[in-house]
PDB file of N, CA and C in Angstrom:
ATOM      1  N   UNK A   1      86.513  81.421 148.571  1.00  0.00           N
ATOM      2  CA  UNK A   1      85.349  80.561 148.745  1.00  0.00           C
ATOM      3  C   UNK A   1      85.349  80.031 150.166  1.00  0.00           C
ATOM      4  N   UNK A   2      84.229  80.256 151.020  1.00  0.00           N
ATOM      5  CA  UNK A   2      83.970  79.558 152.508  1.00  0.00           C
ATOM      6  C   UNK A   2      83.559  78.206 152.216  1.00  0.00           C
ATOM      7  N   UNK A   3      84.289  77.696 152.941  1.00  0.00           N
ATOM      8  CA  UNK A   3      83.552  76.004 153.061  1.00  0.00           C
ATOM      9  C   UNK A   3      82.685  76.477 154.191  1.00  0.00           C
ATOM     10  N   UNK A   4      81.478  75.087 154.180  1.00  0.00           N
ATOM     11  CA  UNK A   4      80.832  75.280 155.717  1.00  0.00           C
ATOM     12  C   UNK A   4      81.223  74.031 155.975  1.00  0.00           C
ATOM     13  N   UNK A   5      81.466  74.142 156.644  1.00  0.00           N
ATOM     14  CA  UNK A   5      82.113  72.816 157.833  1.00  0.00           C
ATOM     15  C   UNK A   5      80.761  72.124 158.651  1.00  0.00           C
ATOM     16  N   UNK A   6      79.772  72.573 158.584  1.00  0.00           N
ATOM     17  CA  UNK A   6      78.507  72.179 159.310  1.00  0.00           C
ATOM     18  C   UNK A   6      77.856  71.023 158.001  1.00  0.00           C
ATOM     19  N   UNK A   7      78.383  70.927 156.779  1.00  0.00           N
ATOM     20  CA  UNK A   7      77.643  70.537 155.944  1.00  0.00           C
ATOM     21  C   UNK A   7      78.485  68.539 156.636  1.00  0.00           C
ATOM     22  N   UNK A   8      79.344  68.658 157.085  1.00  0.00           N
ATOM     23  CA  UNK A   8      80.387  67.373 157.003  1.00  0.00           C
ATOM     24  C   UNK A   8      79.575  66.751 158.138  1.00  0.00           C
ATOM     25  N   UNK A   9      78.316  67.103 158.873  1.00  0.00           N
ATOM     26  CA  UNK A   9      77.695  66.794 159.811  1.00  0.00           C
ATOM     27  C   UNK A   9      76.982  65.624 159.239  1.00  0.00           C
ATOM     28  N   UNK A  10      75.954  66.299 157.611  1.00  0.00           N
ATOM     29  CA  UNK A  10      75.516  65.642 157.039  1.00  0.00           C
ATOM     30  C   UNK A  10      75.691  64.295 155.939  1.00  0.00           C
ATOM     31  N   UNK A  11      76.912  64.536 156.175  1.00  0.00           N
ATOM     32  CA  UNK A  11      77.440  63.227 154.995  1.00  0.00           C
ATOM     33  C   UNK A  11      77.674  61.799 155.507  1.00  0.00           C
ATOM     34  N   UNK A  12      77.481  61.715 156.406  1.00  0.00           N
ATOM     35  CA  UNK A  12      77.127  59.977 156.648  1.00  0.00           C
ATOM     36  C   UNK A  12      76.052  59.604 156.286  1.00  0.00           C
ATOM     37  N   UNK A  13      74.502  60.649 156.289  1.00  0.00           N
ATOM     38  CA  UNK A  13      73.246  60.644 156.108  1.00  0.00           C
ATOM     39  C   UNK A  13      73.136  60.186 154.365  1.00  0.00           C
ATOM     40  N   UNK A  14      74.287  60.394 153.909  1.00  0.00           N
ATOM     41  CA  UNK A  14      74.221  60.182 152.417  1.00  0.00           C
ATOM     42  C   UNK A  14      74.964  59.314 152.534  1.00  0.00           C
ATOM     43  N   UNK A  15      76.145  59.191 152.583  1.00  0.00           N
ATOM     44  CA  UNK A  15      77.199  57.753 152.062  1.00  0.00           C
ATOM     45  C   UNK A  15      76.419  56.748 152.713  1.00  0.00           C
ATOM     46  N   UNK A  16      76.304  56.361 154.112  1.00  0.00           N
ATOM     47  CA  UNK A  16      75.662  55.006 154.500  1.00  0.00           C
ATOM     48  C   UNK A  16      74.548  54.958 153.636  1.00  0.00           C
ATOM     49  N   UNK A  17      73.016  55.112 153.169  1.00  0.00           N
ATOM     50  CA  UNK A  17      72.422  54.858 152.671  1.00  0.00           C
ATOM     51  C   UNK A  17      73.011  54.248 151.173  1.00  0.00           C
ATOM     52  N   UNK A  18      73.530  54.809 150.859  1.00  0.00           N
ATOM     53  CA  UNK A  18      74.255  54.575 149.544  1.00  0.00           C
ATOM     54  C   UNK A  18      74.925  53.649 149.258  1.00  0.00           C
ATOM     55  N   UNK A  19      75.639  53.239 150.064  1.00  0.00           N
ATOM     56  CA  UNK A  19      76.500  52.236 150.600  1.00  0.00           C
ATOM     57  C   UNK A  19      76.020  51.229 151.110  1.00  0.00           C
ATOM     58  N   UNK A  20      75.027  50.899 151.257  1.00  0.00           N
ATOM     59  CA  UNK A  20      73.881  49.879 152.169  1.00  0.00           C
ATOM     60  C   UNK A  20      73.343  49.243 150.508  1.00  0.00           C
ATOM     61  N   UNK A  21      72.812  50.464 149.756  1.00  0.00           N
ATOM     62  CA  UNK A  21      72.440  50.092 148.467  1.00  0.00           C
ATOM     63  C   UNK A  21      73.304  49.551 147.227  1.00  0.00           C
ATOM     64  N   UNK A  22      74.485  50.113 147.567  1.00  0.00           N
ATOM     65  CA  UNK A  22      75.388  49.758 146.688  1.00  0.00           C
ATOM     66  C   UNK A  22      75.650  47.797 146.831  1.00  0.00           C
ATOM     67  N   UNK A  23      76.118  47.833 148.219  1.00  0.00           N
ATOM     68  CA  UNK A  23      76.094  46.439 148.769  1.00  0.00           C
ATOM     69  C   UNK A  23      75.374  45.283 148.557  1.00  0.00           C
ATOM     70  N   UNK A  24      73.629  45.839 148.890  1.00  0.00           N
ATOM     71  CA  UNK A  24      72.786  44.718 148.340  1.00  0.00           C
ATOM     72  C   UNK A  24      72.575  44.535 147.036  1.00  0.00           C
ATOM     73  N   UNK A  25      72.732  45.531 146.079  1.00  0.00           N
ATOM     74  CA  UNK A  25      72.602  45.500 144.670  1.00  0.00           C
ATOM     75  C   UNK A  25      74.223  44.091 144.234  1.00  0.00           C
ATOM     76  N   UNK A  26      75.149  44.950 144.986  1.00  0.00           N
ATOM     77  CA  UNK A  26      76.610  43.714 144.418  1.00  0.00           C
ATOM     78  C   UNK A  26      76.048  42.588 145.100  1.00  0.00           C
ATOM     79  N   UNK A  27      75.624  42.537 146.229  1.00  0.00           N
ATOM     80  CA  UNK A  27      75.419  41.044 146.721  1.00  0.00           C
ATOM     81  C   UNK A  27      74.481  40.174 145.739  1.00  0.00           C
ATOM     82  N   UNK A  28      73.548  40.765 145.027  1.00  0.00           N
ATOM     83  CA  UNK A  28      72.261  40.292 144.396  1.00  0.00           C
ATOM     84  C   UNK A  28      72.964  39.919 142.915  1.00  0.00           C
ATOM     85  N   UNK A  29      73.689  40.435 142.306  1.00  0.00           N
ATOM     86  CA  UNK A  29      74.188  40.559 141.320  1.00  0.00           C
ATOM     87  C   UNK A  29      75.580  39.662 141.186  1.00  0.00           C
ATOM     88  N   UNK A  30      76.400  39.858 142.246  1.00  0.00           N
ATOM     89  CA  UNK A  30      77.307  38.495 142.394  1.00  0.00           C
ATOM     90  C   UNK A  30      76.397  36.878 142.084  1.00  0.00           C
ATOM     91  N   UNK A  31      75.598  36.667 143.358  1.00  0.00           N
ATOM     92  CA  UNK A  31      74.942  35.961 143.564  1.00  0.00           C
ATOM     93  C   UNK A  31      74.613  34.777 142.429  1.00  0.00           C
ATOM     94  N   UNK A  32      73.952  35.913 141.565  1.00  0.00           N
ATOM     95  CA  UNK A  32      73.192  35.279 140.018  1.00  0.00           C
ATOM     96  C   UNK A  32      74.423  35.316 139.397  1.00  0.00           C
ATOM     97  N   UNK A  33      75.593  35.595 139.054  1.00  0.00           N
ATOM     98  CA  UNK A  33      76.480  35.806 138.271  1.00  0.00           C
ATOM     99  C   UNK A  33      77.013  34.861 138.469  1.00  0.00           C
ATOM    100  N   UNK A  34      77.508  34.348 139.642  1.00  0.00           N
ATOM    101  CA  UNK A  34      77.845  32.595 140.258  1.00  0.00           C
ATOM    102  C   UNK A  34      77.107  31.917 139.773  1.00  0.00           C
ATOM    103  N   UNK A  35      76.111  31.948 139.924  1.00  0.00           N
ATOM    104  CA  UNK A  35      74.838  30.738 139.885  1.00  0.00           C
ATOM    105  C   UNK A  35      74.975  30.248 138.748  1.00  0.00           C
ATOM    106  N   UNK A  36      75.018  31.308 137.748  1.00  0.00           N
ATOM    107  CA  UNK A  36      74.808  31.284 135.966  1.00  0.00           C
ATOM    108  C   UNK A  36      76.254  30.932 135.344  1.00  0.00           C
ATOM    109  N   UNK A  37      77.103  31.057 136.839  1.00  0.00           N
ATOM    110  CA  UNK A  37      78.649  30.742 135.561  1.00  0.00           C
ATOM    111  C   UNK A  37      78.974  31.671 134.828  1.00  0.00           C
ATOM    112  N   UNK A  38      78.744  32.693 134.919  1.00  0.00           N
ATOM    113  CA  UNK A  38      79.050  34.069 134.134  1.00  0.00           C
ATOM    114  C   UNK A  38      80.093  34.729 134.661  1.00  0.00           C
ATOM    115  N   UNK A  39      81.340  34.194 134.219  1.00  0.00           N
ATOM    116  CA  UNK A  39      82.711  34.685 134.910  1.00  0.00           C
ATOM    117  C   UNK A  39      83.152  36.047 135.183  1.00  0.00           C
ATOM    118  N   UNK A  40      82.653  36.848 133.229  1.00  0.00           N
ATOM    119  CA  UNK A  40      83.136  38.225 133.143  1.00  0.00           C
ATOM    120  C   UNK A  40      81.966  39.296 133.511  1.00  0.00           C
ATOM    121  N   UNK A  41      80.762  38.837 133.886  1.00  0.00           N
ATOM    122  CA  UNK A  41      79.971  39.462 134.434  1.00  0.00           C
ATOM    123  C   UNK A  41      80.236  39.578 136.103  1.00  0.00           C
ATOM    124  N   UNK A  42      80.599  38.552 136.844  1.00  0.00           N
ATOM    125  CA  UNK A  42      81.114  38.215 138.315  1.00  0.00           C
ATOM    126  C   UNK A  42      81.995  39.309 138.340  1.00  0.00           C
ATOM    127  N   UNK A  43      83.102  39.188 137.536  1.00  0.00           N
ATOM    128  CA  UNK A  43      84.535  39.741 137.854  1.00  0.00           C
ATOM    129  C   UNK A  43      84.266  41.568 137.544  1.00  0.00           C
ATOM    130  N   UNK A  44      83.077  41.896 136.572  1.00  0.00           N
ATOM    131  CA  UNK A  44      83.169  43.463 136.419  1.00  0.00           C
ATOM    132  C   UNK A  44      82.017  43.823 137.684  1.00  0.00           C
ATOM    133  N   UNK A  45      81.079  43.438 138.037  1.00  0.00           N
ATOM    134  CA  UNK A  45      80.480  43.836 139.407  1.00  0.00           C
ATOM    135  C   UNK A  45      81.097  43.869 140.252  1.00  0.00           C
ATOM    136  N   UNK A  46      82.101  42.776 140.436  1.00  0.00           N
ATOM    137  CA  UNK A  46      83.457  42.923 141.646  1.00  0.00           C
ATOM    138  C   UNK A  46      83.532  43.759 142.047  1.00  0.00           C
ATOM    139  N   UNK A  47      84.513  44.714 140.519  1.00  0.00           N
ATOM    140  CA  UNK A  47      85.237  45.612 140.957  1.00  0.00           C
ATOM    141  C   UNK A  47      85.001  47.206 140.307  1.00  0.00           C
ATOM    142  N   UNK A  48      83.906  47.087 139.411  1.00  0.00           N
ATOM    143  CA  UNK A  48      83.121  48.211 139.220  1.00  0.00           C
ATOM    144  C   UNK A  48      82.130  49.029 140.477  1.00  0.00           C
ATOM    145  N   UNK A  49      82.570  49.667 140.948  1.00  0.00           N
ATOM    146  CA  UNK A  49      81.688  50.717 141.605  1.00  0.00           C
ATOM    147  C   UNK A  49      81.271  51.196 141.033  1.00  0.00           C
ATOM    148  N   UNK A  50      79.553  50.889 140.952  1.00  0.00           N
ATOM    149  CA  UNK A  50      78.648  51.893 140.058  1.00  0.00           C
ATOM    150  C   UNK A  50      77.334  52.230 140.958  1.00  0.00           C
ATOM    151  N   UNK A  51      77.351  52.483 142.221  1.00  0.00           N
ATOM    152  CA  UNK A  51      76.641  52.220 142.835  1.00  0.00           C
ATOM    153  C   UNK A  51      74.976  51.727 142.824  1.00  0.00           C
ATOM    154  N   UNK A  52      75.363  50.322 142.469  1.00  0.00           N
ATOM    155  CA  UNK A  52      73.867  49.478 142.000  1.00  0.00           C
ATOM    156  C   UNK A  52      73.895  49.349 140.703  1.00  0.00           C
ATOM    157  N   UNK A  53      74.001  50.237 139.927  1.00  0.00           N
ATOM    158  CA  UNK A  53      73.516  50.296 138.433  1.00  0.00           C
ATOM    159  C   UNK A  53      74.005  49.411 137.447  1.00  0.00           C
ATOM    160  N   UNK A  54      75.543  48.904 137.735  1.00  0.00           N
ATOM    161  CA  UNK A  54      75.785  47.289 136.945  1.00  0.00           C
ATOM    162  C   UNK A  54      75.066  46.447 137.276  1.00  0.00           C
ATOM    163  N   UNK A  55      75.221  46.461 138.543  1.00  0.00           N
ATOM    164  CA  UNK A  55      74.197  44.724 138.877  1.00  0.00           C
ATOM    165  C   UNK A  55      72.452  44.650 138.206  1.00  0.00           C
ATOM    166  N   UNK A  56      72.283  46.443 138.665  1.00  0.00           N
ATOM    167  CA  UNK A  56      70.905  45.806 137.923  1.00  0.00           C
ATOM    168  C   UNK A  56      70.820  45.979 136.914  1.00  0.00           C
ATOM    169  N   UNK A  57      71.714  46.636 135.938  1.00  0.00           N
ATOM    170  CA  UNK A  57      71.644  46.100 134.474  1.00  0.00           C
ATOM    171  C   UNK A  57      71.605  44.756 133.771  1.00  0.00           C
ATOM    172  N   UNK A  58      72.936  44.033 134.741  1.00  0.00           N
ATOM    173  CA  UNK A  58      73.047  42.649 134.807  1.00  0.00           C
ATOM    174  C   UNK A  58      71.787  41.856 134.701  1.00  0.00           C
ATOM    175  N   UNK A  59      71.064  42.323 136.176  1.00  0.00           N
ATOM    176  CA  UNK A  59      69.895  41.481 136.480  1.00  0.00           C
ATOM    177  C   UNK A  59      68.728  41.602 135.691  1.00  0.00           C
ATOM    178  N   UNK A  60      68.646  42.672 135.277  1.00  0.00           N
ATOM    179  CA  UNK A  60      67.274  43.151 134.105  1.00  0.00           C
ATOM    180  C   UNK A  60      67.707  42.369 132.639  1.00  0.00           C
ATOM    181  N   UNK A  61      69.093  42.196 132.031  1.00  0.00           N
ATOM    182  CA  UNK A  61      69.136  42.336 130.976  1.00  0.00           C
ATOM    183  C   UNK A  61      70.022  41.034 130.733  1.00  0.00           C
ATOM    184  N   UNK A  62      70.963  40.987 131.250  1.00  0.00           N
ATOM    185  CA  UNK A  62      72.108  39.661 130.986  1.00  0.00           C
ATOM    186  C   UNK A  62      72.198  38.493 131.785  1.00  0.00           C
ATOM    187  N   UNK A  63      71.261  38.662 132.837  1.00  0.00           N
ATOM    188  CA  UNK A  63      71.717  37.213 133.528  1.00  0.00           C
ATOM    189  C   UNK A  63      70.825  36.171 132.795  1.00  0.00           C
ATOM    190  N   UNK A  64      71.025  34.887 132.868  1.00  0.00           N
ATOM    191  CA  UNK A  64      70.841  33.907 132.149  1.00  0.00           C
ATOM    192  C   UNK A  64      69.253  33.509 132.755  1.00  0.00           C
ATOM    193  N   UNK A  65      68.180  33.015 131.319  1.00  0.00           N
ATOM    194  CA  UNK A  65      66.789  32.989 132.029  1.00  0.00           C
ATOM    195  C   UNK A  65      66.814  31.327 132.554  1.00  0.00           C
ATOM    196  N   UNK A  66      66.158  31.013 133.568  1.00  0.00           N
ATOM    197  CA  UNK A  66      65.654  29.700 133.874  1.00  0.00           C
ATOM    198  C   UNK A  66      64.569  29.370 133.421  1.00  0.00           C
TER     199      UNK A  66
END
């Protein structure tokens, strides 16, 4: 099997975006998880890498309504 080595050009074009998203989703999702006092929700966004998809489960479904 050939690798192409030209493809490793393109992969910052993917991780940074991703990684930009991943970030504001944990930041948004920490955020409310503090706010609300929601300890074990705080502590699994922590350290779950899901890129985005806990927090906004969190945010759609479990964070606490005002």
């Amino acid at each position: 099997m050939h690798f192409n080595w030209e493809m490793l050009a393109y992969l910052p074009l993917i991780i940074i975006p991703l990684a930009i998203w991943d970030v504001v989703w944990k930041g948004i999702g920490l955020w409310h998880a503090a706010g609300n006092k929601q300890k074990g929700w705080f502590i699994a966004i922590l350290i779950i890498n899901s890129l985005g998809i806990l927090p906004i489960i969190y945010l759609q479904f479990f964070q606490k309504k005002s």
